[in-house]
PDB file of N, CA and C in Angstrom:
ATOM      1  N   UNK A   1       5.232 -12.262 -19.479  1.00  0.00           N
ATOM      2  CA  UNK A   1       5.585 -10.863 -19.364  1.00  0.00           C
ATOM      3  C   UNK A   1       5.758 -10.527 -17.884  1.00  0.00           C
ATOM      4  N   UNK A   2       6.333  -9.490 -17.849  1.00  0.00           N
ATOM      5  CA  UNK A   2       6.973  -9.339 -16.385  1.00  0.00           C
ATOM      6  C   UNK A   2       6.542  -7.870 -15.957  1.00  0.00           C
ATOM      7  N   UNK A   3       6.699  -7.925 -14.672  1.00  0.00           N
ATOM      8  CA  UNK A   3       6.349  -6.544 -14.067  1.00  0.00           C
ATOM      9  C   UNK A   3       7.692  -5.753 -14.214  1.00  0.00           C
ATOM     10  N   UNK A   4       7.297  -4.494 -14.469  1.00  0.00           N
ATOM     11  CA  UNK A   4       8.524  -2.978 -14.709  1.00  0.00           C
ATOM     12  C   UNK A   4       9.063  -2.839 -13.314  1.00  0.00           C
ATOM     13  N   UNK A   5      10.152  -2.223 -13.098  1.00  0.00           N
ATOM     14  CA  UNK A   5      10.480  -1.947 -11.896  1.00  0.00           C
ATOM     15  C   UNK A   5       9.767  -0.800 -10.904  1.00  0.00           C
ATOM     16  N   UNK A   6       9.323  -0.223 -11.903  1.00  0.00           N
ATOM     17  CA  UNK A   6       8.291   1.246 -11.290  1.00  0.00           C
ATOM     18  C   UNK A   6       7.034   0.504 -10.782  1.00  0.00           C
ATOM     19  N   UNK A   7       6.538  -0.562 -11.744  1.00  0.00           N
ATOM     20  CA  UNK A   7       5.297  -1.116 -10.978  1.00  0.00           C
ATOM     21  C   UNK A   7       5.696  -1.645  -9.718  1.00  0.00           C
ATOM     22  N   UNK A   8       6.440  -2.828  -9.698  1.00  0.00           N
ATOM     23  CA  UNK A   8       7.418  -3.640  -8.373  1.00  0.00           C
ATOM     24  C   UNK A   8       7.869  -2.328  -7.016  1.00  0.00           C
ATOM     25  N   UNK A   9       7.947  -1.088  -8.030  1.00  0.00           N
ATOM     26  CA  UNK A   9       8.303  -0.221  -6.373  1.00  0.00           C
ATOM     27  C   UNK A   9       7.013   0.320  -6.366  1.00  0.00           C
ATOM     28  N   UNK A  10       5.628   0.423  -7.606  1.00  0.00           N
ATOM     29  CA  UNK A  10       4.503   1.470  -7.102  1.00  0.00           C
ATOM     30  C   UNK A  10       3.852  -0.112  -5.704  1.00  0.00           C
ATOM     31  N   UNK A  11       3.558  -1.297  -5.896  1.00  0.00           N
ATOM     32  CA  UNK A  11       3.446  -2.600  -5.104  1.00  0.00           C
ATOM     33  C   UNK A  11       3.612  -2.340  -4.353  1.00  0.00           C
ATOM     34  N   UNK A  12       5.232  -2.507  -3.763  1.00  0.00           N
ATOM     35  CA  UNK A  12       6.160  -2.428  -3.015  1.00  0.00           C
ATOM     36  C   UNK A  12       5.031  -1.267  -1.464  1.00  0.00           C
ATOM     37  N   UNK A  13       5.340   0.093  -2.748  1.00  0.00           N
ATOM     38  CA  UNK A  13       4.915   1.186  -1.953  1.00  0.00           C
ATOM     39  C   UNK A  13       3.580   1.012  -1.492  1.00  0.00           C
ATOM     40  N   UNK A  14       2.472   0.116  -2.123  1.00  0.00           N
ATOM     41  CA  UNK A  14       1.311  -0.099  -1.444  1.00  0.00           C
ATOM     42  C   UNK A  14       1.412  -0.994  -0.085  1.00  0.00           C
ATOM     43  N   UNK A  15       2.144  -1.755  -0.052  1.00  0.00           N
ATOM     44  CA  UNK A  15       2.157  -2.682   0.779  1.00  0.00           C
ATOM     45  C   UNK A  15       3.219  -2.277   1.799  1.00  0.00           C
ATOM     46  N   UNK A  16       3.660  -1.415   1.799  1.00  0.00           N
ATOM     47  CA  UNK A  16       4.546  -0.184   2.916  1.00  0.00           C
ATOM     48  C   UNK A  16       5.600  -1.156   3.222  1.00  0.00           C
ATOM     49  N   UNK A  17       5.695  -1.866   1.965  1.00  0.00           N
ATOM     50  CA  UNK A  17       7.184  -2.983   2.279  1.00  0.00           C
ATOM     51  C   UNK A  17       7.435  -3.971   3.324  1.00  0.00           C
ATOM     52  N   UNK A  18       5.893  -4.616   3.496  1.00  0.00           N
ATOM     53  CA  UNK A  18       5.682  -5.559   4.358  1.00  0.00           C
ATOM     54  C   UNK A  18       5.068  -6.862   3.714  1.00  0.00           C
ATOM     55  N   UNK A  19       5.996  -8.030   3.583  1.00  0.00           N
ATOM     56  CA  UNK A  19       5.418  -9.274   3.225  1.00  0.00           C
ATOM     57  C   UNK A  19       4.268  -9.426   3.462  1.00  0.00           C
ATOM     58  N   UNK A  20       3.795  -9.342   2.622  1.00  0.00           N
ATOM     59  CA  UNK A  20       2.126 -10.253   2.841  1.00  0.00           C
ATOM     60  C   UNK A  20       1.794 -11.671   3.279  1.00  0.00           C
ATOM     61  N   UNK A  21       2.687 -12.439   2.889  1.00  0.00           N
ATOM     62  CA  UNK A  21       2.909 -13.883   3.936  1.00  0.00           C
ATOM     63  C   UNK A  21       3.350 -13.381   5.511  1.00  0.00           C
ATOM     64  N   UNK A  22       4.830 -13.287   5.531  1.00  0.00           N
ATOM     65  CA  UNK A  22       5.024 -13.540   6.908  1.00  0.00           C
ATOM     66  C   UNK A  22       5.315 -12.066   8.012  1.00  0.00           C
ATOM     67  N   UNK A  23       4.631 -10.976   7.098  1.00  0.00           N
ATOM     68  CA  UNK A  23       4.276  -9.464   7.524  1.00  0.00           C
ATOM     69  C   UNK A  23       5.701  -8.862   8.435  1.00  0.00           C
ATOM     70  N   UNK A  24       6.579  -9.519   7.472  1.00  0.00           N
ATOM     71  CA  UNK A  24       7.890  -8.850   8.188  1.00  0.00           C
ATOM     72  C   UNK A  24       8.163  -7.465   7.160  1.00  0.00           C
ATOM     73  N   UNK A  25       9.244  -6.321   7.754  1.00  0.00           N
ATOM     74  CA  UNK A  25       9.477  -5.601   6.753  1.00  0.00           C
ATOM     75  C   UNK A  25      11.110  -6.390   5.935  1.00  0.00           C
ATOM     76  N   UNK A  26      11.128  -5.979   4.366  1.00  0.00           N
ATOM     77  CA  UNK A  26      11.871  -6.625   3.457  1.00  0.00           C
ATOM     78  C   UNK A  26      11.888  -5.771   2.122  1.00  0.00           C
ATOM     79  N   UNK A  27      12.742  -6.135   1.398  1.00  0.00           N
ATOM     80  CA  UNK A  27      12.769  -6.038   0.384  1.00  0.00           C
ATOM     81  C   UNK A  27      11.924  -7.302  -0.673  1.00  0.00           C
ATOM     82  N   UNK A  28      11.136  -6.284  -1.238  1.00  0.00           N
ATOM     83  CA  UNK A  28       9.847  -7.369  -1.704  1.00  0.00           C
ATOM     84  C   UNK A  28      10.044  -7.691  -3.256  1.00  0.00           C
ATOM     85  N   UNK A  29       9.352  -9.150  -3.437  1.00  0.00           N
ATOM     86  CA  UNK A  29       9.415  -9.316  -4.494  1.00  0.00           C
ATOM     87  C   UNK A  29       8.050  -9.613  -5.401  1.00  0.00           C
ATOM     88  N   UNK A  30       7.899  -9.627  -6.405  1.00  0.00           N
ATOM     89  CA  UNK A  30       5.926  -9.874  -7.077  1.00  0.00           C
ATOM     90  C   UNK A  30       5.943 -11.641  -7.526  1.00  0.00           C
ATOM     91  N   UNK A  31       5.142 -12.389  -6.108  1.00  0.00           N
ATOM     92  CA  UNK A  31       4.621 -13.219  -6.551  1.00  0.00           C
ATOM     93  C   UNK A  31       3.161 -13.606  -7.449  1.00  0.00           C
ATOM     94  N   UNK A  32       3.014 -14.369  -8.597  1.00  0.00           N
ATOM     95  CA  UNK A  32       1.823 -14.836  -9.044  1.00  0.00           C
ATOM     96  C   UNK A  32       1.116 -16.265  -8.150  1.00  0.00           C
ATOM     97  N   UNK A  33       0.225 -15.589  -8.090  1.00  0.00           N
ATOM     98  CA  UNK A  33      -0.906 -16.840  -7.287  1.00  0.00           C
ATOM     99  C   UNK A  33      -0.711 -17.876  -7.889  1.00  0.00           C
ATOM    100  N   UNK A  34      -1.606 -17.171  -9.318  1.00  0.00           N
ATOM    101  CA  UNK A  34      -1.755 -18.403  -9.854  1.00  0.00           C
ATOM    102  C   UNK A  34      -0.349 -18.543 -10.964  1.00  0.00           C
ATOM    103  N   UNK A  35      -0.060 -19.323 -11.449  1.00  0.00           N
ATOM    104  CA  UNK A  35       1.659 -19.617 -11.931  1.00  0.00           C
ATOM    105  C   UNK A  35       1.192 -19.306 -13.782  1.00  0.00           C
ATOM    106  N   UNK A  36       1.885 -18.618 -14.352  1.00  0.00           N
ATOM    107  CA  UNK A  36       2.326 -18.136 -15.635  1.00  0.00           C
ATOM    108  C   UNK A  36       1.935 -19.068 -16.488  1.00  0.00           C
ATOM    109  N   UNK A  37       2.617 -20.453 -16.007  1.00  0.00           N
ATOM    110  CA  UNK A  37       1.784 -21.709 -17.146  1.00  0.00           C
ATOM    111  C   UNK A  37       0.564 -22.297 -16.887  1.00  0.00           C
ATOM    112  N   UNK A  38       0.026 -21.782 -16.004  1.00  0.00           N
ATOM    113  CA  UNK A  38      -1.490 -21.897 -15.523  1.00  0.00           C
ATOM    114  C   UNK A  38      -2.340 -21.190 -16.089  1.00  0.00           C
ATOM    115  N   UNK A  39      -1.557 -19.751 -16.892  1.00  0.00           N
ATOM    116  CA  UNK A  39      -2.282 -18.797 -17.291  1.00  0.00           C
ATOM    117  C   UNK A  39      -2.561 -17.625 -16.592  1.00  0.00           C
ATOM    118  N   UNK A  40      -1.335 -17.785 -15.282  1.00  0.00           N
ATOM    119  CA  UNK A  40      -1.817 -16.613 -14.124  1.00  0.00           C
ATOM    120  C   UNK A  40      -1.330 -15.444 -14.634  1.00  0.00           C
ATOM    121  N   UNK A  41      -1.668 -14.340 -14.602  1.00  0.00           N
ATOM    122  CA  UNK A  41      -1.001 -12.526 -15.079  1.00  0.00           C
ATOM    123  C   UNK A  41      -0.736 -11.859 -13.990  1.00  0.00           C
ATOM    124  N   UNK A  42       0.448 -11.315 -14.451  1.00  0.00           N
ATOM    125  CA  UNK A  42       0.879 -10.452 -13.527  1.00  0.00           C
ATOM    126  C   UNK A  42      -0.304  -8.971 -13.324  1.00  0.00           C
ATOM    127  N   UNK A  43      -1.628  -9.544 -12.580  1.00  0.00           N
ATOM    128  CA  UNK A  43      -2.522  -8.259 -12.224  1.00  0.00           C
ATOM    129  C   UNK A  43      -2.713  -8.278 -11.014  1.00  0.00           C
ATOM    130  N   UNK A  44      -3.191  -7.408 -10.669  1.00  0.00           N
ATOM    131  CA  UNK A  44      -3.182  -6.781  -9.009  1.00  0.00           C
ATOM    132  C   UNK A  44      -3.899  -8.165  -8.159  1.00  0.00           C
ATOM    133  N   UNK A  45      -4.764  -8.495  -8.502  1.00  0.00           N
ATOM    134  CA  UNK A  45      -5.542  -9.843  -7.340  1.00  0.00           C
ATOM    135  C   UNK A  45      -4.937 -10.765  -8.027  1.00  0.00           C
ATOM    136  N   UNK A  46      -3.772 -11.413  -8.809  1.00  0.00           N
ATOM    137  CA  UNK A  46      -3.289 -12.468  -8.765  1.00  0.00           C
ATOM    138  C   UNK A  46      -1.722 -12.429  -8.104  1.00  0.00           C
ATOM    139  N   UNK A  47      -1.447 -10.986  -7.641  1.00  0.00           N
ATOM    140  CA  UNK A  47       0.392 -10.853  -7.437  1.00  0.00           C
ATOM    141  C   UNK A  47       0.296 -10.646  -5.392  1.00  0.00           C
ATOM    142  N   UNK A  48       1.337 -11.272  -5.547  1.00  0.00           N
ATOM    143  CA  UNK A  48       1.240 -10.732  -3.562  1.00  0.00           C
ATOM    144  C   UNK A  48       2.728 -10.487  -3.538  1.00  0.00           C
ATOM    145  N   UNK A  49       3.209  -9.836  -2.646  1.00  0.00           N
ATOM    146  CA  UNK A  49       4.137  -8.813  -2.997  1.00  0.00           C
ATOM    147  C   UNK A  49       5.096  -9.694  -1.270  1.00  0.00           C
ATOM    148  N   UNK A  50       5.763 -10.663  -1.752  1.00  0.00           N
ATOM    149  CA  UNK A  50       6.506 -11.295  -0.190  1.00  0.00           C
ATOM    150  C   UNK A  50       8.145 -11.344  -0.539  1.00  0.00           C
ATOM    151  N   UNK A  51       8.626 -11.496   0.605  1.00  0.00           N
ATOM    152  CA  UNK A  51      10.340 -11.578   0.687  1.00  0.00           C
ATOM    153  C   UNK A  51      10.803 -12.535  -0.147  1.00  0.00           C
ATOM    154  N   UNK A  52      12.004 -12.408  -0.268  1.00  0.00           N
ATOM    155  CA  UNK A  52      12.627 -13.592  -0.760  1.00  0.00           C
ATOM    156  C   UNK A  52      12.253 -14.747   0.076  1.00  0.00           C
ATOM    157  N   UNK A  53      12.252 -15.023   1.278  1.00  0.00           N
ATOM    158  CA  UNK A  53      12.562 -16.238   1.730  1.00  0.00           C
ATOM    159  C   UNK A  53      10.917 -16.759   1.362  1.00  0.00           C
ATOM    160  N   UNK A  54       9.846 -16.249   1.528  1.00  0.00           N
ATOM    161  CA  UNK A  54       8.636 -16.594   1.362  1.00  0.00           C
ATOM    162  C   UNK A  54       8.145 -17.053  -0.019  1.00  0.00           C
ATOM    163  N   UNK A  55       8.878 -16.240  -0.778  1.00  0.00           N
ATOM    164  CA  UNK A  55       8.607 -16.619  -2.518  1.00  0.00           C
ATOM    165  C   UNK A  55       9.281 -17.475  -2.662  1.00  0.00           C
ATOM    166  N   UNK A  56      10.564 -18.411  -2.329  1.00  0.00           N
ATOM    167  CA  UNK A  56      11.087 -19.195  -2.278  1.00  0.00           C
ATOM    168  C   UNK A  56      10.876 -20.127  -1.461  1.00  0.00           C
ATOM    169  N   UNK A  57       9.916 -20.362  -0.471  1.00  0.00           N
ATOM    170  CA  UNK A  57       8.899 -20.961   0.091  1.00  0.00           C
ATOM    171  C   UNK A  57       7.748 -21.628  -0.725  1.00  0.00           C
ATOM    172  N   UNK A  58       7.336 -20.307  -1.590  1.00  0.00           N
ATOM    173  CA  UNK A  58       5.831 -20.723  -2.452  1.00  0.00           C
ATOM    174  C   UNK A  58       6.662 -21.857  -3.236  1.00  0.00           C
ATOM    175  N   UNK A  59       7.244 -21.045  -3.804  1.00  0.00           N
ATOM    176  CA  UNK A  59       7.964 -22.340  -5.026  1.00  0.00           C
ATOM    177  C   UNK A  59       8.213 -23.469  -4.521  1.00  0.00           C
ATOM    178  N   UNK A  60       9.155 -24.168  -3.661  1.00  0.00           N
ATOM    179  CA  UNK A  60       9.401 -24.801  -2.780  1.00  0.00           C
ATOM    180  C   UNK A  60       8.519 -26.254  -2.824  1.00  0.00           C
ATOM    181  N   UNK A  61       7.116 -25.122  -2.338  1.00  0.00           N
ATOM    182  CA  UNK A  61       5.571 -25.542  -2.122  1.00  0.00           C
ATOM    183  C   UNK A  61       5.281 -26.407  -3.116  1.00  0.00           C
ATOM    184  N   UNK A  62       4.851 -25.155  -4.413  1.00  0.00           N
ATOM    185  CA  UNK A  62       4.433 -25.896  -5.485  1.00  0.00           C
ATOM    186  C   UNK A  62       5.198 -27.021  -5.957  1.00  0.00           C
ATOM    187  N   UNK A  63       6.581 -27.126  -6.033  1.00  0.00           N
ATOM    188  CA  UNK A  63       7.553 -27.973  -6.667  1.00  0.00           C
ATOM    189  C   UNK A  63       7.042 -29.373  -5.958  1.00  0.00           C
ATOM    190  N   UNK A  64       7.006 -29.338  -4.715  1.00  0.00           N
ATOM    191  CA  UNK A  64       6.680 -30.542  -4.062  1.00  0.00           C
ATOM    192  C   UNK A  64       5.109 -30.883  -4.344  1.00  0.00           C
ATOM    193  N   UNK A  65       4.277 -30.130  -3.949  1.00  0.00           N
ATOM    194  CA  UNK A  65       2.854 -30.705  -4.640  1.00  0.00           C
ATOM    195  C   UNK A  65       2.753 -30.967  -5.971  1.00  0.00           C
ATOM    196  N   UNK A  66       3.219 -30.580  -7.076  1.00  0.00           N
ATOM    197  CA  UNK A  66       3.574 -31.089  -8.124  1.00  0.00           C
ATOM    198  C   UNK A  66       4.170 -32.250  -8.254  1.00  0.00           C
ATOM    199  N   UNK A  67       5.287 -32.495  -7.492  1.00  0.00           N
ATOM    200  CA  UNK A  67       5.806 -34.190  -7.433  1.00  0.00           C
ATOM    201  C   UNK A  67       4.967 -34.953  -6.898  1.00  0.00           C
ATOM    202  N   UNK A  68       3.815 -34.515  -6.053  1.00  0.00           N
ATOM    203  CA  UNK A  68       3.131 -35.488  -5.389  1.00  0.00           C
ATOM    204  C   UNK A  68       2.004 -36.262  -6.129  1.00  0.00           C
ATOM    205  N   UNK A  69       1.749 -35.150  -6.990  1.00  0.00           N
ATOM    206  CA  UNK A  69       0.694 -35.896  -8.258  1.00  0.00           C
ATOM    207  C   UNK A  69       1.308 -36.681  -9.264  1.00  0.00           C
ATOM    208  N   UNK A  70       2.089 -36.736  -9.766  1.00  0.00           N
ATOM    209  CA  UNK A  70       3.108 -37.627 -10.311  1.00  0.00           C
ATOM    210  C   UNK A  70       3.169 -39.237  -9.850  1.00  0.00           C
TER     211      UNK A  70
END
């Protein structure tokens, strides 16, 4: 299940539209900590609210530590 767009801008508006990774201002997006097939939920201490380039970073991340256990 996914976050509403009203939640993504009430976020947004907490975090005064500043990545929480790399504390630039952006247009933000709702990352999960912990990942959906892990069982992570979209709730307030599992979502961090970062740019595109940073959420596409996390992933990035995980994709490769995932190949590494393999």
């Amino acid at each position: 299940m996914s976050l509403s767009q009203k939640k993504i801008n009430l976020l947004n508006d907490f975090v005064n539209g500043i990545c929480e990774s790399c504390h630039k201002p952006a247009k933000l997006q709702p990352h999960r900590i912990q990942r959906g097939n892990q069982g992570g939920k979209y709730i307030l201490r599992n979502i961090l609210m970062v740019c595109s380039d940073c959420h596409k970073a996390f992933h990035e991340n995980e994709f490769n530590n995932m190949r590494s256990y393999s």
